[in-house]
N, C-alpha and C. Protein backbone atom coordinates (compact mmCIF):
# COMPACT_ATOMS: atom_id res chain seq x y z
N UNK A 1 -99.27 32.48 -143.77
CA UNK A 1 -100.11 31.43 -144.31
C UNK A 1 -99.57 31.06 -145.69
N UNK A 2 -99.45 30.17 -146.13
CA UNK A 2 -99.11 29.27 -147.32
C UNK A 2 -100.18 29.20 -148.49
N UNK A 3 -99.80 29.40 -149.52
CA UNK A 3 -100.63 29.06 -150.71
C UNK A 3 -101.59 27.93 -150.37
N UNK A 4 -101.11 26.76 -149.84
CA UNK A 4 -101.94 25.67 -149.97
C UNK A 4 -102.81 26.14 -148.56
N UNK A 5 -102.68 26.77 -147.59
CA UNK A 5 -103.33 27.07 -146.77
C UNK A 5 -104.61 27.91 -146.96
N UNK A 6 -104.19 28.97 -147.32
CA UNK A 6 -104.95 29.75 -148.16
C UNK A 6 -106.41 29.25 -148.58
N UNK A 7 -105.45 27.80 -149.84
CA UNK A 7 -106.34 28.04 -150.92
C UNK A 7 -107.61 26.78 -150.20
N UNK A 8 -106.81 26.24 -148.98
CA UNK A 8 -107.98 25.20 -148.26
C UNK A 8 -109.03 26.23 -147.25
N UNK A 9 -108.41 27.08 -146.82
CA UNK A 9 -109.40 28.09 -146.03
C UNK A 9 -110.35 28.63 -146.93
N UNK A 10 -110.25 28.94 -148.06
CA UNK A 10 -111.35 29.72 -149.22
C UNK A 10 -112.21 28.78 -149.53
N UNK A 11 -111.75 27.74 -149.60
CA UNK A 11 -112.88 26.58 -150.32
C UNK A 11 -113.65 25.85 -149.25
N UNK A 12 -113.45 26.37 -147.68
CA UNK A 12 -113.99 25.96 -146.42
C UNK A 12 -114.52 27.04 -146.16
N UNK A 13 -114.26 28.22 -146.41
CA UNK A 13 -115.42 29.02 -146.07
C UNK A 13 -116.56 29.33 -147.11
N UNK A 14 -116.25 29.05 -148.07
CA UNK A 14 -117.23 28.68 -149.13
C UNK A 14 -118.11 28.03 -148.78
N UNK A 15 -117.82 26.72 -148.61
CA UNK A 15 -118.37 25.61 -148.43
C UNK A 15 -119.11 25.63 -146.72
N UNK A 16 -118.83 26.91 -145.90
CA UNK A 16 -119.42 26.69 -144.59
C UNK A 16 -120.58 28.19 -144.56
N UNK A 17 -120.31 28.83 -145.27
CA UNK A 17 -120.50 30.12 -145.36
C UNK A 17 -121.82 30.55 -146.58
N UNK A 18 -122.16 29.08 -147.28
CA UNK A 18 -123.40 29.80 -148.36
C UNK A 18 -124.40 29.29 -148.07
N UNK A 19 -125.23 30.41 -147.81
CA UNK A 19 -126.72 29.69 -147.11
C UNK A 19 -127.72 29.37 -148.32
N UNK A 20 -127.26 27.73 -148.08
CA UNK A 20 -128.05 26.67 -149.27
C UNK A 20 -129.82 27.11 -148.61
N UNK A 21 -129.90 27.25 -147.93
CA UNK A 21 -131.46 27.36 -147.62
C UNK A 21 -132.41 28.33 -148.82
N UNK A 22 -131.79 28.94 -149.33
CA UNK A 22 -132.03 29.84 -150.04
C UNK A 22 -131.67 29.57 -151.60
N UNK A 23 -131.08 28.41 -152.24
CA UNK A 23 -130.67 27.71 -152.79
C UNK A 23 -131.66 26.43 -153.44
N UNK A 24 -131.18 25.90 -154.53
CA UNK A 24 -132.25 24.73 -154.89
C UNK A 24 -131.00 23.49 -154.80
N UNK A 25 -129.71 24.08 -154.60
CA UNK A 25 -128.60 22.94 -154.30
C UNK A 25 -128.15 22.98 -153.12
N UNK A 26 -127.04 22.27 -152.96
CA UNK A 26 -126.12 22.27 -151.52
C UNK A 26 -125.20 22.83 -152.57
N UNK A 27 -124.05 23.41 -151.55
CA UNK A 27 -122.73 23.42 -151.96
C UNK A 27 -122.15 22.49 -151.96
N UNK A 28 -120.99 21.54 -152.98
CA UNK A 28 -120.30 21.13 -152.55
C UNK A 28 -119.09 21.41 -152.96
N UNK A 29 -117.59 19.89 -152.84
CA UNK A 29 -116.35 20.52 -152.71
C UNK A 29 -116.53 21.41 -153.97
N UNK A 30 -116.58 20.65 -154.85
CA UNK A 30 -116.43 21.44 -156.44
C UNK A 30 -116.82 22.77 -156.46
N UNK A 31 -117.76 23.18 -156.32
CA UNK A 31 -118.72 24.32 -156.51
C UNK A 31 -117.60 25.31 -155.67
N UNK A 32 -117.35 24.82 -154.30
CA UNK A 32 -116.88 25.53 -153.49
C UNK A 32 -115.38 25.84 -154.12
N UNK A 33 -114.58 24.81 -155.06
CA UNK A 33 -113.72 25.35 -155.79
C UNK A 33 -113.88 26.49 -156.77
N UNK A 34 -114.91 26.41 -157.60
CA UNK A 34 -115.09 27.18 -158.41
C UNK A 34 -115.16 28.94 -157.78
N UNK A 35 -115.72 28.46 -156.75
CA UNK A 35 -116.45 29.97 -156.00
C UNK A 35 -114.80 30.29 -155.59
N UNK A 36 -113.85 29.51 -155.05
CA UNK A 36 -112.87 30.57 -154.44
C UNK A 36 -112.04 30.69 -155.86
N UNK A 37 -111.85 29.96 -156.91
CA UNK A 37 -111.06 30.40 -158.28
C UNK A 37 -111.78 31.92 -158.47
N UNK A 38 -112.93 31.91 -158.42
CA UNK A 38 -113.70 32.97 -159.10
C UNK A 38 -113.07 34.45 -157.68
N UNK A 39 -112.54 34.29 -156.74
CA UNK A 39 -112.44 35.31 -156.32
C UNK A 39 -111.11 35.71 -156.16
N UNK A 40 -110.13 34.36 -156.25
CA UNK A 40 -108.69 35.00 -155.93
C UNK A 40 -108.60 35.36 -157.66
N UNK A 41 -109.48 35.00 -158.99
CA UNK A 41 -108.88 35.66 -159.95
C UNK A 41 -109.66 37.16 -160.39
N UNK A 42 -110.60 37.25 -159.51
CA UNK A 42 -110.88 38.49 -159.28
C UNK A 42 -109.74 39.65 -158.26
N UNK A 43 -109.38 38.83 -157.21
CA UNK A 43 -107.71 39.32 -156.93
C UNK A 43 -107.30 39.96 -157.56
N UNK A 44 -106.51 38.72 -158.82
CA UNK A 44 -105.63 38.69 -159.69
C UNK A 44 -106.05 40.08 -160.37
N UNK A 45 -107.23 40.38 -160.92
CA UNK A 45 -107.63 40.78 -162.36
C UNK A 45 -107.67 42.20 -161.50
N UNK A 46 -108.58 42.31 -160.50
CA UNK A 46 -108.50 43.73 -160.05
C UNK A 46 -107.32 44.78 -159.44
N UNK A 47 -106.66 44.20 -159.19
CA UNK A 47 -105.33 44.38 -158.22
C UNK A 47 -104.12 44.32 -158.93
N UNK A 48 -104.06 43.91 -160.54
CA UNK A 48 -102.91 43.60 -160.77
C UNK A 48 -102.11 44.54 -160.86
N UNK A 49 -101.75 45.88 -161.42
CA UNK A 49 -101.18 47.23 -161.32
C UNK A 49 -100.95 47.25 -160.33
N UNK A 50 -101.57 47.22 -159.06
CA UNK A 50 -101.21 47.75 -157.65
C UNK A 50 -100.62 46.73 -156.95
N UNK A 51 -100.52 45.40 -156.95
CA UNK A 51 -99.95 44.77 -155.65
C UNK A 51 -98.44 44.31 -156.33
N UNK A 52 -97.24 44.20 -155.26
CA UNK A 52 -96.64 43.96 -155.40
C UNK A 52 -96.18 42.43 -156.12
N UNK A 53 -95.40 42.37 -157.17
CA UNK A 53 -94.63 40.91 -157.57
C UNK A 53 -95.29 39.60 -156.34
N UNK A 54 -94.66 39.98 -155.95
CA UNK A 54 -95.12 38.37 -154.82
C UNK A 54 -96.14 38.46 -154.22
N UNK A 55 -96.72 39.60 -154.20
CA UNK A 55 -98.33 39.24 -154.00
C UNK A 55 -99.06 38.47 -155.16
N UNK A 56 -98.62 38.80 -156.26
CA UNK A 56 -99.36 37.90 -157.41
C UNK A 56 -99.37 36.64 -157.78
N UNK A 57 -97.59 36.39 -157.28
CA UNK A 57 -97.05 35.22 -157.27
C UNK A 57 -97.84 34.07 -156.16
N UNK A 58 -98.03 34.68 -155.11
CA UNK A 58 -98.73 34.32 -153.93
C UNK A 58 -99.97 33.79 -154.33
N UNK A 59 -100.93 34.43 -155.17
CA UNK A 59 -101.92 34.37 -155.45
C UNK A 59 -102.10 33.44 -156.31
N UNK A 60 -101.38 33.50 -157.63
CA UNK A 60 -101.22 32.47 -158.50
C UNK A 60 -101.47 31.13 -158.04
N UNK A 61 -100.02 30.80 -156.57
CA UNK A 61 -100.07 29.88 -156.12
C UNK A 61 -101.09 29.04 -155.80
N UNK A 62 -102.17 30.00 -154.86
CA UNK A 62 -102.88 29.79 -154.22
C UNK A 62 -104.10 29.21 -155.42
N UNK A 63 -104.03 30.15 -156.69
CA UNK A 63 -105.11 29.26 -157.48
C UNK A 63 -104.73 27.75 -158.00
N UNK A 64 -103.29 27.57 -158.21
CA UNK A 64 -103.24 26.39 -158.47
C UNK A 64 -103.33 25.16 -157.64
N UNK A 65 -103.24 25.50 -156.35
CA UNK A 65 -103.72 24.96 -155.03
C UNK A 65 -105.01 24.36 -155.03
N UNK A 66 -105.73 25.18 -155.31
CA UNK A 66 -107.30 25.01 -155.30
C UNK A 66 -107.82 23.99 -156.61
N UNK A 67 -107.04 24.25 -157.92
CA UNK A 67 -107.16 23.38 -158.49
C UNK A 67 -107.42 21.86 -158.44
N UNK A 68 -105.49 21.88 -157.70
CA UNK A 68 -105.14 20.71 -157.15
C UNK A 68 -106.05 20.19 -156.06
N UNK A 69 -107.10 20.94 -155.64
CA UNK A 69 -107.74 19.90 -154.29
C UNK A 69 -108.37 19.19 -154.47
């Protein structure tokens, strides 16, 4: 899977996956960006000692991906 793949699957399961019922909003795209930044840099932040170079690199990608959407 591809960075840009990735970073469109996180912000679709975000966005399919939070039960607004329980909520005073909907999700939308934005929010649903924020929510997957907030977890691949939890990735980033928890994992960094342990995963290999191009896993981080990978990851990186993938946040600037999400940016870009």
């Amino acid at each position: 899977m591809t960075a840009k793949e990735k970073a469109n699957r996180l912000c679709i399961d975000f966005l399919m996956n939070i039960d607004t019922d329980d909520c005073d909003f909907g999700m939308n795209k934005e929010m649903a960006k924020q929510c997957a930044l907030l977890a691949v840099n939890e990735i980033l932040e928890s994992f960094i000692i342990t995963i290999p170079k191009h896993q981080t690199e990978f990851w990186e990608q993938v946040k600037q991906e999400i940016i870009n959407l």
